[in-house]
C-alpha atoms as a PDB file:
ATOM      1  CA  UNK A   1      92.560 107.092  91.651  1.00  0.00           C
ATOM      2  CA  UNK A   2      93.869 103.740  91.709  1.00  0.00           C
ATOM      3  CA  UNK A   3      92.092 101.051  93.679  1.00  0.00           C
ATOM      4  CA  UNK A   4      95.058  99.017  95.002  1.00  0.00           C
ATOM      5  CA  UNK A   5      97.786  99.856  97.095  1.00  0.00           C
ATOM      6  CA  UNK A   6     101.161 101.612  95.652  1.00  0.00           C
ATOM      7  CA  UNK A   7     105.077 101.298  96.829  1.00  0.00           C
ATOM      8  CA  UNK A   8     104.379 105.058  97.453  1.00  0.00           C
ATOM      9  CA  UNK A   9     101.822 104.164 100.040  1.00  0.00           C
ATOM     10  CA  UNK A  10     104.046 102.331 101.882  1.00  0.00           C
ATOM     11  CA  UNK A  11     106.547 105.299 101.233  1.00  0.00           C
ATOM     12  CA  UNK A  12     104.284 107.983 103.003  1.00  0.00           C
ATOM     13  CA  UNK A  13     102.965 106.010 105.319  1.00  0.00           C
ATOM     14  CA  UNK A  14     106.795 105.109 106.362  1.00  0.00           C
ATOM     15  CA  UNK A  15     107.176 109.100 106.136  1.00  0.00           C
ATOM     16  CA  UNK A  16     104.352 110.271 108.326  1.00  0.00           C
ATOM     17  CA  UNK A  17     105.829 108.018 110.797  1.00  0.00           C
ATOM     18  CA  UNK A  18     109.099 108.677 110.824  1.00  0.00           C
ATOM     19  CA  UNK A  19     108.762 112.451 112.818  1.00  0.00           C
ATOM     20  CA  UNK A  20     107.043 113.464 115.532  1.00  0.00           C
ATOM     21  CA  UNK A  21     103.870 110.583 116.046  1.00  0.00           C
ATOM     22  CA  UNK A  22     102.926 112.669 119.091  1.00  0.00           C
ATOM     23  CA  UNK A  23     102.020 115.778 117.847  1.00  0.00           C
ATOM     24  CA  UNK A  24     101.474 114.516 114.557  1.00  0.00           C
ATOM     25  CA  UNK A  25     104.266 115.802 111.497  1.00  0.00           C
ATOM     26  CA  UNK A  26     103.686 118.533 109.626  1.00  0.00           C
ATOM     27  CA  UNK A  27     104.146 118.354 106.227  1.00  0.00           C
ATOM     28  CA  UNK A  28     107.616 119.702 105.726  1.00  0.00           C
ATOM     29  CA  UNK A  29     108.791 117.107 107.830  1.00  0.00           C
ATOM     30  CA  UNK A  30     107.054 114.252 106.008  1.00  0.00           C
ATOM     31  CA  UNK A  31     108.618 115.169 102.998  1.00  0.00           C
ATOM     32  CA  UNK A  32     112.099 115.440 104.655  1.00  0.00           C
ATOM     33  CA  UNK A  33     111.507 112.242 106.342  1.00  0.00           C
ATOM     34  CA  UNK A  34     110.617 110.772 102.319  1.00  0.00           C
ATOM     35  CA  UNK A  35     113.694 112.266 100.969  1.00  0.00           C
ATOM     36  CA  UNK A  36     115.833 110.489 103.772  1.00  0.00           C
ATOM     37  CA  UNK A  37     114.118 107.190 103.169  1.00  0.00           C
ATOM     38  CA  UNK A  38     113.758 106.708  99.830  1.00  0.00           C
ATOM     39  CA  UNK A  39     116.363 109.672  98.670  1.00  0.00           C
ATOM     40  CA  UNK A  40     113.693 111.575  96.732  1.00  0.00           C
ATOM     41  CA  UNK A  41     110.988 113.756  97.320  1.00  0.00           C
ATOM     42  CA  UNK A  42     106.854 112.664  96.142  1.00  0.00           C
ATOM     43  CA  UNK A  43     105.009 114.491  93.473  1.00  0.00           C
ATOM     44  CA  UNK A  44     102.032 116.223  95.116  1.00  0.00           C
ATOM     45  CA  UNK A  45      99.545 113.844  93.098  1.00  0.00           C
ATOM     46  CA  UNK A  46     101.720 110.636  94.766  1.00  0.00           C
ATOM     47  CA  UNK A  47     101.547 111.930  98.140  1.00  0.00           C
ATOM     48  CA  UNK A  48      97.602 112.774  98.057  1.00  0.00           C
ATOM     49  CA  UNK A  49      96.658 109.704  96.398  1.00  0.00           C
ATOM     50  CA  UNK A  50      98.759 107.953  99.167  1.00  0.00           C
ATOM     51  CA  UNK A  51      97.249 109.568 101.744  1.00  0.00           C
ATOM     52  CA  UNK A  52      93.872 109.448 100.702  1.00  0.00           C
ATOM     53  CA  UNK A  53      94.186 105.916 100.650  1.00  0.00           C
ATOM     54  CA  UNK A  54      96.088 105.359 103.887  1.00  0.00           C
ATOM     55  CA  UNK A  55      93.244 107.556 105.817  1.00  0.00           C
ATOM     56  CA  UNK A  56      90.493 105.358 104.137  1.00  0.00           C
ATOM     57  CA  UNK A  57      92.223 102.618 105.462  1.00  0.00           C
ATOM     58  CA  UNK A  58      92.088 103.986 108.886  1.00  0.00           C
ATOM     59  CA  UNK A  59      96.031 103.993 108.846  1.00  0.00           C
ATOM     60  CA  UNK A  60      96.868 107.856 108.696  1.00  0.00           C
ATOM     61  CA  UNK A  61      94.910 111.141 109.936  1.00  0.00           C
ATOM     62  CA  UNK A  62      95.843 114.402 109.016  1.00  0.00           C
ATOM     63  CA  UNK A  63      94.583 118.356 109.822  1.00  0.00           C
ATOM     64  CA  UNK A  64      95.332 120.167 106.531  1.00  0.00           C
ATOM     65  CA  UNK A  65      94.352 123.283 108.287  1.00  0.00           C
ATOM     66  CA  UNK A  66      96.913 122.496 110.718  1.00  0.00           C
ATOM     67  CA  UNK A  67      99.418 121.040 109.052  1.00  0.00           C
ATOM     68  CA  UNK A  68      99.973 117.449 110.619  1.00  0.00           C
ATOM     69  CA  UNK A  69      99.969 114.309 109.817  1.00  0.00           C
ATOM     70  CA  UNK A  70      99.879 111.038 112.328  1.00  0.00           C
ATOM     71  CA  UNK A  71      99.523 107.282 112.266  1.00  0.00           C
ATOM     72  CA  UNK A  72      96.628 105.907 113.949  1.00  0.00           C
ATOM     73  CA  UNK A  73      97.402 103.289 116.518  1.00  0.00           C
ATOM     74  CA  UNK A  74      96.831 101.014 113.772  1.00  0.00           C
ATOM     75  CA  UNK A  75      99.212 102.787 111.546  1.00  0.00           C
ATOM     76  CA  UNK A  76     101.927 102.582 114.631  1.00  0.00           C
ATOM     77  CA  UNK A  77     101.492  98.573 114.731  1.00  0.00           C
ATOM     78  CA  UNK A  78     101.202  97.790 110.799  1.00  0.00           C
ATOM     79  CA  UNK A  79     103.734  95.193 109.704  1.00  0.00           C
ATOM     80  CA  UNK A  80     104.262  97.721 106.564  1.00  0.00           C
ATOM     81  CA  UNK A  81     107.084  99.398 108.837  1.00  0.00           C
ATOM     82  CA  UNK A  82     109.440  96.679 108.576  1.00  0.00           C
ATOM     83  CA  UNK A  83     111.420  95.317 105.486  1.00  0.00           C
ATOM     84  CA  UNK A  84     111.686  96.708 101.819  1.00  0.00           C
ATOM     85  CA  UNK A  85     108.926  98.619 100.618  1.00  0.00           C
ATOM     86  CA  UNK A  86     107.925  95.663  98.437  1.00  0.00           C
ATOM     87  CA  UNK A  87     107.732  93.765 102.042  1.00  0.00           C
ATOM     88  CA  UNK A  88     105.982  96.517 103.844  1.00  0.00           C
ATOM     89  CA  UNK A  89     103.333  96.668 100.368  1.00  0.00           C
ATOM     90  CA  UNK A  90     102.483  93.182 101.097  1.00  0.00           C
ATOM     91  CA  UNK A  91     101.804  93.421 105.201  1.00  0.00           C
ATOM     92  CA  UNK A  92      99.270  96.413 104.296  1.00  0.00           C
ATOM     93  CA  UNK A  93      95.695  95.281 104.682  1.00  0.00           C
ATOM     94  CA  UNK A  94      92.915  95.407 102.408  1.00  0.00           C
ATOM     95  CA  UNK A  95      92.684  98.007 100.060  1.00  0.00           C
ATOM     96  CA  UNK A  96      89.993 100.584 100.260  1.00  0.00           C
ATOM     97  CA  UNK A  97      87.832 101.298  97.818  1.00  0.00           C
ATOM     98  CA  UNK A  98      88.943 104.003  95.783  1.00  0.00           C
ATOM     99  CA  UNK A  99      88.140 107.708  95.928  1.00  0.00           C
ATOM    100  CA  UNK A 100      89.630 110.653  94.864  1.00  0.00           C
ATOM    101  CA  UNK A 101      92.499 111.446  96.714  1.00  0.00           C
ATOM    102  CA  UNK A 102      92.396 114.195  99.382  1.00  0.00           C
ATOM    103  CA  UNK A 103      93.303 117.676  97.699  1.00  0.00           C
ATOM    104  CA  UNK A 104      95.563 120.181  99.115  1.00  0.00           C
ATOM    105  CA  UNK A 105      95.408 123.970  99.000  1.00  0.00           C
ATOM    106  CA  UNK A 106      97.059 125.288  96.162  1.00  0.00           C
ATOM    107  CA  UNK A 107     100.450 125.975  96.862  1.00  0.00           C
ATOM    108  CA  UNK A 108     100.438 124.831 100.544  1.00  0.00           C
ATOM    109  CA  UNK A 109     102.556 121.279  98.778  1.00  0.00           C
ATOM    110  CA  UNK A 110     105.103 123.395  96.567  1.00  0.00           C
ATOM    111  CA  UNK A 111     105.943 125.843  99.722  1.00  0.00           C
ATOM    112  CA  UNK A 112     106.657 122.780 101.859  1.00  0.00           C
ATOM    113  CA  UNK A 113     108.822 121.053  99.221  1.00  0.00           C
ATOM    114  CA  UNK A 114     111.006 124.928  98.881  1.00  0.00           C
ATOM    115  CA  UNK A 115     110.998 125.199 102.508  1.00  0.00           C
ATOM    116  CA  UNK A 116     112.432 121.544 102.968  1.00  0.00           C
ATOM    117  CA  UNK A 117     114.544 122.386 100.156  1.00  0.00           C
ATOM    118  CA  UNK A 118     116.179 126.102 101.327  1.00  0.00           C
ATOM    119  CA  UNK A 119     115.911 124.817 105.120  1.00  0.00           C
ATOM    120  CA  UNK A 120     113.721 127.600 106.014  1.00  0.00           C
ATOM    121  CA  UNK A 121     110.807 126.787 108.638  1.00  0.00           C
END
């Protein structure tokens, strides 16, 4: 995994944020949420490494099990919100260290991407 931060970062983190921050997004809506920002949808390797890294960094939490995603209150208030994603890339903090990025069930990805895609729930 790579040890700095990515535009994609900023991309999901922008994504998570963009649905429900209540009850947390699940991950259909992320993705619809990326497509609408950034008119495309992540690779499932982009949007775990980004992930990974944004819960390290004590910006995101997510419940694989059941399916959501949320910004912390620190996530809420990051400057990475505002401006271009080369902007919101430079208000993010201090990297974490890097890890390996946060693995998703096989398949669970791929079904939200044709569900997003075909509009079924």
């Amino acid at each position: 995994m790579e040890a700095g931060w990515t535009l994609s970062d900023v991309w999901i983190l922008r994504s998570i944020g963009g649905v429900d921050s209540l009850r947390g997004s699940p991950l259909r809506g992320v993705i619809a949420a990326a497509d609408y920002l950034n008119h495309a949808i992540p690779q499932e390797d982009e949007f775990a490494a980004a992930v990974s890294r944004l819960a390290a960094a004590g910006l995101v939490e997510f419940d694989v099990a059941a399916d959501r995603y949320w910004l912390t209150a620190a996530g809420q208030s990051s400057a990475a919100h505002r401006g271009t994603f080369s902007a919101g890339l430079a208000a993010l903090p201090e990297p974490p260290p890097a890890s390996p990025p946060q693995a998703l069930p096989a398949g669970v990805f791929s079904a939200a991407v044709t569900s997003y895609l075909h509009g079924s729930t």
